[in-house]
Protein backbone atom coordinates (compact mmCIF):
# COMPACT_ATOMS: atom_id res chain seq x y z
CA UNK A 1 -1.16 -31.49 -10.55
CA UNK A 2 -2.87 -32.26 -6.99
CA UNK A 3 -4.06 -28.79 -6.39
CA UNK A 4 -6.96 -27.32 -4.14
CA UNK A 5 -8.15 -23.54 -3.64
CA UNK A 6 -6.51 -24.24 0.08
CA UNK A 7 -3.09 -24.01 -1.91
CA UNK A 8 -3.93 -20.33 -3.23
CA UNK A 9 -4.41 -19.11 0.17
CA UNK A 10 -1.38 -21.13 2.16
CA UNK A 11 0.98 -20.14 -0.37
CA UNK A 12 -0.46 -16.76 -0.35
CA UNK A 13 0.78 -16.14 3.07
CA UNK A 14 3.66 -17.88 3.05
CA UNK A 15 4.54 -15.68 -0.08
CA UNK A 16 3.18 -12.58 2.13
CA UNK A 17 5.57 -13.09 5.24
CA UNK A 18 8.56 -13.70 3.36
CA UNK A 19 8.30 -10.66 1.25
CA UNK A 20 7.39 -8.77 4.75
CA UNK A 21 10.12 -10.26 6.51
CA UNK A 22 12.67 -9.03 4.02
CA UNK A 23 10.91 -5.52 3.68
CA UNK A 24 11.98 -4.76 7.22
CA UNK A 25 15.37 -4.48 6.62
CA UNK A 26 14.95 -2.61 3.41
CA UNK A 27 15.22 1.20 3.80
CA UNK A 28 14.08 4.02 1.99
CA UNK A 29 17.93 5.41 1.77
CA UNK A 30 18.05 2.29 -0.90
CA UNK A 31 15.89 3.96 -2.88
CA UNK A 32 18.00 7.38 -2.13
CA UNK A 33 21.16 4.96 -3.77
CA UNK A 34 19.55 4.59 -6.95
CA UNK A 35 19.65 8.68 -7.40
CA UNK A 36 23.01 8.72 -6.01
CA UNK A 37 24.03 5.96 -8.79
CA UNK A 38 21.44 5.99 -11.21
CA UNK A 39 24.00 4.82 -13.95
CA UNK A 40 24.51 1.31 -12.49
CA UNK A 41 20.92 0.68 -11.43
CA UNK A 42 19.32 1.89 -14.86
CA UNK A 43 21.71 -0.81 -16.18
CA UNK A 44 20.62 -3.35 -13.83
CA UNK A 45 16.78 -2.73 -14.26
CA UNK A 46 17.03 -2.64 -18.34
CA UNK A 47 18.91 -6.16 -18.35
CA UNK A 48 16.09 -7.26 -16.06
CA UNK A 49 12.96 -5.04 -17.10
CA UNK A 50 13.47 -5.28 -20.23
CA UNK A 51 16.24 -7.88 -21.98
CA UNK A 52 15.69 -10.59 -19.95
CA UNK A 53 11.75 -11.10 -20.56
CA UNK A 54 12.27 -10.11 -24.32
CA UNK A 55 14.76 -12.26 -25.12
CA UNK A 56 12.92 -15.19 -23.47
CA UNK A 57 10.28 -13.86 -26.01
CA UNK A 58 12.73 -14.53 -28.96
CA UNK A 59 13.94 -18.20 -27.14
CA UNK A 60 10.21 -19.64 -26.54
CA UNK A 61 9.67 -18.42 -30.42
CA UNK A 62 12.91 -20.46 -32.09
CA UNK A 63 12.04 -23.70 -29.48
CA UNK A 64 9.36 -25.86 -30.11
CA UNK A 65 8.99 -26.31 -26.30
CA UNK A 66 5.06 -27.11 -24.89
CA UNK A 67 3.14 -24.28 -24.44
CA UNK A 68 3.26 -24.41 -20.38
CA UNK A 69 6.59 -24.62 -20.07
CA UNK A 70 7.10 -21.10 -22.74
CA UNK A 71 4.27 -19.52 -20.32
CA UNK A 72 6.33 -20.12 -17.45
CA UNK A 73 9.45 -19.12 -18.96
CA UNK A 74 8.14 -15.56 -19.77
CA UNK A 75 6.69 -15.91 -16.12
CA UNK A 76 9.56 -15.82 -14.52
CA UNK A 77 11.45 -13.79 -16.97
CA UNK A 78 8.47 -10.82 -16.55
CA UNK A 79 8.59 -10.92 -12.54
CA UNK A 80 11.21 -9.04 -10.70
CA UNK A 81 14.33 -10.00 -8.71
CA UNK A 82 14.10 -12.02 -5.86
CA UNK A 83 15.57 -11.51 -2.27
CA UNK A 84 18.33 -13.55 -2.03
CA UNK A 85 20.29 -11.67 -4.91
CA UNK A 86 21.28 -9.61 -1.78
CA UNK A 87 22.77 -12.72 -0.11
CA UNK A 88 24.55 -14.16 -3.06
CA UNK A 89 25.64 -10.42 -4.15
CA UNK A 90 27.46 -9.90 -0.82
CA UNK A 91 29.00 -13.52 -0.66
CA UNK A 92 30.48 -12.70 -4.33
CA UNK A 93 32.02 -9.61 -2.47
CA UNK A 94 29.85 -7.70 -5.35
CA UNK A 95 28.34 -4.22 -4.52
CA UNK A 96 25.81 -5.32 -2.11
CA UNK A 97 24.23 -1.70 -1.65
CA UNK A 98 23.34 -1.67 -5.74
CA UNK A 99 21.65 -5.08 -5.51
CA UNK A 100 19.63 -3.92 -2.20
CA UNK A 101 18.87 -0.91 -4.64
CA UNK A 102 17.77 -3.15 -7.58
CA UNK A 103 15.29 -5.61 -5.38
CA UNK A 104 13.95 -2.57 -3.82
CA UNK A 105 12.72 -0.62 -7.37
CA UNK A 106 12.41 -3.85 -9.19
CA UNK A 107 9.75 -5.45 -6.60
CA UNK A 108 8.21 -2.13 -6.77
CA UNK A 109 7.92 -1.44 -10.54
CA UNK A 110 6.83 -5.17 -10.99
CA UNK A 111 3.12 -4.35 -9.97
CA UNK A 112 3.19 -3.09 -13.70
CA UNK A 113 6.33 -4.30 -15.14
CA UNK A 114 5.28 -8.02 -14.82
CA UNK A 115 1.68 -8.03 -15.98
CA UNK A 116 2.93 -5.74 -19.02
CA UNK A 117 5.77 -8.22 -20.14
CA UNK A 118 3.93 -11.16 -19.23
CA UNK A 119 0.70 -10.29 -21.65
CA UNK A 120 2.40 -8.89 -24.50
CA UNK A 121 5.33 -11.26 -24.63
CA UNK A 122 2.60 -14.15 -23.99
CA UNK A 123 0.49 -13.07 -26.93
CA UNK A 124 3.27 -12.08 -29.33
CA UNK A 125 4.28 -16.08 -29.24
CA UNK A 126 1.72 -17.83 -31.22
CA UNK A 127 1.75 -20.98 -29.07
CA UNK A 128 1.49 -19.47 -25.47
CA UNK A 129 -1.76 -16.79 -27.31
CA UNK A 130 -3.33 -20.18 -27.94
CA UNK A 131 -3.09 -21.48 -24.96
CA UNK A 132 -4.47 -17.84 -23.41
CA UNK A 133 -6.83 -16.55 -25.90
CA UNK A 134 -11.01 -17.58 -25.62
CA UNK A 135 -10.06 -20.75 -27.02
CA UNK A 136 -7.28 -22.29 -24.69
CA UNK A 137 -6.88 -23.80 -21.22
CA UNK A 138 -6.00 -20.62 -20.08
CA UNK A 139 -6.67 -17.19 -19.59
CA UNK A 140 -4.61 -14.28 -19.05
CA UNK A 141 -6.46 -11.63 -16.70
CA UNK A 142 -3.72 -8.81 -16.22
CA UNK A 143 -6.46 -6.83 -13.66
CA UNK A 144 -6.42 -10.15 -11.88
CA UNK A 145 -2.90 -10.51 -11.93
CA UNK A 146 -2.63 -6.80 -10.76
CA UNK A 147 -5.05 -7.46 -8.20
CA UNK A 148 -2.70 -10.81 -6.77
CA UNK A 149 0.75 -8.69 -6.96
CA UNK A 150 -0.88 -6.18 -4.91
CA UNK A 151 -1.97 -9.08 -2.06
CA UNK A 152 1.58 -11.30 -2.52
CA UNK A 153 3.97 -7.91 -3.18
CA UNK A 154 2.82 -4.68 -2.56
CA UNK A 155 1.29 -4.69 0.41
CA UNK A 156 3.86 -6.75 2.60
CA UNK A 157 6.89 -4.99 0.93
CA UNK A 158 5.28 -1.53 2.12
CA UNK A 159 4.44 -2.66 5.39
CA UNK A 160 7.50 -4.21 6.28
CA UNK A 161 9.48 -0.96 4.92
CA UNK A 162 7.21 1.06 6.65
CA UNK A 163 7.64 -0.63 10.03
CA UNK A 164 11.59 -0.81 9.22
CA UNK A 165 12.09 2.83 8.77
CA UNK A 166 9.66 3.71 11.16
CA UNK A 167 9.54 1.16 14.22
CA UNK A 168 13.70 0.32 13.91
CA UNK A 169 13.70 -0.99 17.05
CA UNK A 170 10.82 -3.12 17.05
CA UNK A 171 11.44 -4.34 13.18
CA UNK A 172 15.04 -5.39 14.34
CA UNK A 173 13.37 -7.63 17.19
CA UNK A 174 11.01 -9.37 15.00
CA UNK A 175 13.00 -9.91 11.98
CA UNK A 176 14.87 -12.81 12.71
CA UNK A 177 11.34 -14.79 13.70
CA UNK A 178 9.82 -13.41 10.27
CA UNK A 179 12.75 -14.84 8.13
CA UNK A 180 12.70 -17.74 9.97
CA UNK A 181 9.35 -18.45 10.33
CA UNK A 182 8.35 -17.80 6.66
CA UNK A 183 11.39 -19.44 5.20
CA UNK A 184 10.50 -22.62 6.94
CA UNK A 185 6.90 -22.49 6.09
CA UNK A 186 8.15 -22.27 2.01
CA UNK A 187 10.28 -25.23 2.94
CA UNK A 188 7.05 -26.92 4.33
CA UNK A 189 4.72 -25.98 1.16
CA UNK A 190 7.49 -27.48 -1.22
CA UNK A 191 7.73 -30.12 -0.29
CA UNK A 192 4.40 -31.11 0.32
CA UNK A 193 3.90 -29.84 -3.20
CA UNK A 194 6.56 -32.17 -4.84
CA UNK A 195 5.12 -35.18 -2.62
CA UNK A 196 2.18 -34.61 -3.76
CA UNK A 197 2.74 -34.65 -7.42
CA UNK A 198 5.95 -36.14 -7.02
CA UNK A 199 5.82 -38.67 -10.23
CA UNK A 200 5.08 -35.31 -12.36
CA UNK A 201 8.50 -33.97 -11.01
CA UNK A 202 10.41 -37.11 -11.94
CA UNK A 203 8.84 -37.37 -15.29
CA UNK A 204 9.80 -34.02 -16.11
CA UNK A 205 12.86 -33.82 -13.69
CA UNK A 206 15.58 -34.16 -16.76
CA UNK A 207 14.06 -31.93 -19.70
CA UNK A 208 12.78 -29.35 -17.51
CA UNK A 209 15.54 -28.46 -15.78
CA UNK A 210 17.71 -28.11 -18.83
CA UNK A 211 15.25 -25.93 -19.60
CA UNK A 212 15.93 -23.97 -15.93
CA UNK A 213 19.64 -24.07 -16.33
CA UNK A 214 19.73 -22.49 -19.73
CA UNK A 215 17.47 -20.06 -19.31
CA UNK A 216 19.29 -18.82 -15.95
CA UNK A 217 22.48 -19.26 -17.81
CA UNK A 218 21.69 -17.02 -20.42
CA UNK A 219 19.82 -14.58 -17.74
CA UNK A 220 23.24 -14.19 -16.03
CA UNK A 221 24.81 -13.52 -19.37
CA UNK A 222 22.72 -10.65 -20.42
CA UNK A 223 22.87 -9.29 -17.06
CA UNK A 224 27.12 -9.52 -17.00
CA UNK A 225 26.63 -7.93 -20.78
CA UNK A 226 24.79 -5.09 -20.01
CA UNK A 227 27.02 -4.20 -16.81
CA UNK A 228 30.06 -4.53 -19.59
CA UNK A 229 28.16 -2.35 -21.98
CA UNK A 230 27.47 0.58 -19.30
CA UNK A 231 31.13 0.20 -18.26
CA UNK A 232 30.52 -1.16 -14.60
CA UNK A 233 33.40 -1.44 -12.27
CA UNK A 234 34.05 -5.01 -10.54
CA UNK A 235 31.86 -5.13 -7.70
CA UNK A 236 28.62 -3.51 -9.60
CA UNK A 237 29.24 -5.95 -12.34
CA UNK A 238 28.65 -8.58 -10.36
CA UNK A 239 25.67 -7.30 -8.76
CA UNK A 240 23.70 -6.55 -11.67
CA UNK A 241 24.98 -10.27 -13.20
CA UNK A 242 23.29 -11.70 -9.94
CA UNK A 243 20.02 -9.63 -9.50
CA UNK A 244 19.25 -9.58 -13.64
CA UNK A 245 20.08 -14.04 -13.29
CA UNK A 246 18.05 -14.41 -9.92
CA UNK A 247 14.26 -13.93 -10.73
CA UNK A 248 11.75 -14.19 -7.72
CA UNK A 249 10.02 -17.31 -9.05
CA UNK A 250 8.63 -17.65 -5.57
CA UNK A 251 6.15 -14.66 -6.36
CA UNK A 252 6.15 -16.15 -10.07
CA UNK A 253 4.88 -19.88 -8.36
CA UNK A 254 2.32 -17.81 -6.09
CA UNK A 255 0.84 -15.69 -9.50
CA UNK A 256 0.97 -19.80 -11.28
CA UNK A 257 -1.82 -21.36 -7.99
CA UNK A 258 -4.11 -18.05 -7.97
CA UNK A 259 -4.07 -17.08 -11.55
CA UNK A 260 -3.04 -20.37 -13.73
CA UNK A 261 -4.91 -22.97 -12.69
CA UNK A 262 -1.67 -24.65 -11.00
CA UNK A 263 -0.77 -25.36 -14.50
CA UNK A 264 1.53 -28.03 -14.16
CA UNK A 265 4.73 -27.56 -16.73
CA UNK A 266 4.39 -23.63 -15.49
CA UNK A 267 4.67 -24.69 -11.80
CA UNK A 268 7.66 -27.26 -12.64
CA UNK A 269 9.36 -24.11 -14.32
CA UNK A 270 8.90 -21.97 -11.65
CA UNK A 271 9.83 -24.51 -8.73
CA UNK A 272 13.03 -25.86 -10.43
CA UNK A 273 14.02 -21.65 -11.11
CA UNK A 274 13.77 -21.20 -7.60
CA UNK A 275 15.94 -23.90 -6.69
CA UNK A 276 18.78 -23.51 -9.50
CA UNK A 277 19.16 -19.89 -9.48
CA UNK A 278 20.41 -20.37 -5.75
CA UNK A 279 22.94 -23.16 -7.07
CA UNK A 280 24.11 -21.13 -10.19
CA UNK A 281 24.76 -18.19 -7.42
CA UNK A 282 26.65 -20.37 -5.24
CA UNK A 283 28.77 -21.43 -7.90
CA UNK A 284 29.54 -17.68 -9.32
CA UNK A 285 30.15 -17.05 -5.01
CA UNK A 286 32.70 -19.60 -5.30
CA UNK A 287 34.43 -18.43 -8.70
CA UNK A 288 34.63 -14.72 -8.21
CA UNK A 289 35.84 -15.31 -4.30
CA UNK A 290 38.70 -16.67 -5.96
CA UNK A 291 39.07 -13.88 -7.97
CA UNK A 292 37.97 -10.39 -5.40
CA UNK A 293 37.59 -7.41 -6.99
CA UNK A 294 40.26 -4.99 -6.85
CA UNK A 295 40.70 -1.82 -5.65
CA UNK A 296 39.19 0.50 -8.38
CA UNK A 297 37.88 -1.84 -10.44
């Protein structure tokens, strides 16, 4: 891929504001939720924490797929749920409050959640270890990858729900310009990224995003399993579906410029992610608003 150290750093803040931007309406009584149902979001955070990047695990080892595109699978299966679960959560009339709850301890826990899933699952599959171990392309540095989740998550998700619970007033003012702002600027970065290295995209476009699509299929079907299995009503089986089937490949793309080299078939898995798991939302949206949730269910 076209790719420069200038990437690293754009994206980096890009990443930054977004994850700020969204912090500031995030507040601590979310995290007050998950005590109040700890049921539904222990269900939630074991089909994401732990199914989802596991069973990728099993996937990468029955396909013979190249070795970038299994690290990027178990990428974006290790890294937690992204932001607009919340969005696509409250279109699907789904428990909105228990997905706000999930992003919340999920974007938290990942500072040790993804670097532990990522290295062991990477080095239990014998292709991705080759690529990783002394001898590959590639090098898996989990203090490194600490270091960058701390930079592109931690800090702006504390910041932001510091100056949300804290500053209300002022964090209501500027949160608007902060969505927009950063959500633009990802835009931006895109798409100078596919124009760029566009002819790698349309090589790739077709087997790739199978790729994308299955995986997120079957993500969405472990996480509407496990809400069946812990015997979820309507609206927080839908929640957990979304938030377990919409990973935040965003952070997953960052972690692929600083820490992977821009590997290419690792950033094509990551981009197309972020753009299908908003389509496969949109189409559940449009399904279960057909079919609301009833009272009690």
């Amino acid at each position: 891929m076209n790719y420069n150290n200038d990437y690293q750093i754009v994206l980096g803040l890009v990443l930054a504001l977004m994850i700020f931007g969204v912090a500031l309406e995030l507040r601590f009584i979310a995290f007050k939720a998950v005590l109040q149902r700890p049921v539904a979001a222990l269900a939630g955070l074991i089909g994401q924490v732990i199914f989802l990047p596991w069973i990728t695990l099993i996937i990468t080892l029955l396909l013979d797929l190249p070795a970038g595109i299994e690290l990027g699978m178990l990428l974006v299966a290790a890294s937690p749920g992204g932001n607009l679960s919340n969005i696509i959560t409250h279109l699907a009339k789904g428990n909105t409050a228990l997905s706000v709850s999930m992003t919340a301890v999920s974007s938290l826990f990942a500072i040790i959640t993804l670097p532990l899933n990522f290295t062991l699952t990477a080095n239990l599959n014998p292709v991705t270890h080759a690529m990783i171990s002394g001898s590959g392309d590639l090098k898996i540095d989990s203090l490194m990858i600490i270091k960058s989740m701390i930079v592109l998550l931690l800090v702006p998700l504390l910041l932001g729900m510091i100056l949300g619970n804290f500053f209300t007033g002022f964090a209501h003012k500027i949160t608007p310009f902060f969505k927009r702002i950063s959500s633009l600027a990802f835009i931006v970065f895109v798409a100078f990224a596919i124009g760029g290295n566009w002819k790698i995209f349309l090589d790739n476009l077709g087997f790739v995003f199978i790729i994308v699509v299955i995986h997120n299929l079957i993500a969405l079907i472990i996480g509407n399993l496990i809400a069946r299995l812990f015997r979820q009503n309507e609206g927080n089986k839908r929640a957990i579906t979304i938030e377990v089937g919409m990973q935040n490949s965003g952070l997953a793309l960052g972690l692929i410029l600083t820490q992977f080299q821009a590997e290419p078939n690792m950033a094509l898995v990551a981009a197309f992610w972020g753009i299908w798991h908003i389509v496969s939302g949109l189409i559940l949206v449009t399904y279960w608003k057909r079919n609301p949730p009833q009272e009690g269910n």
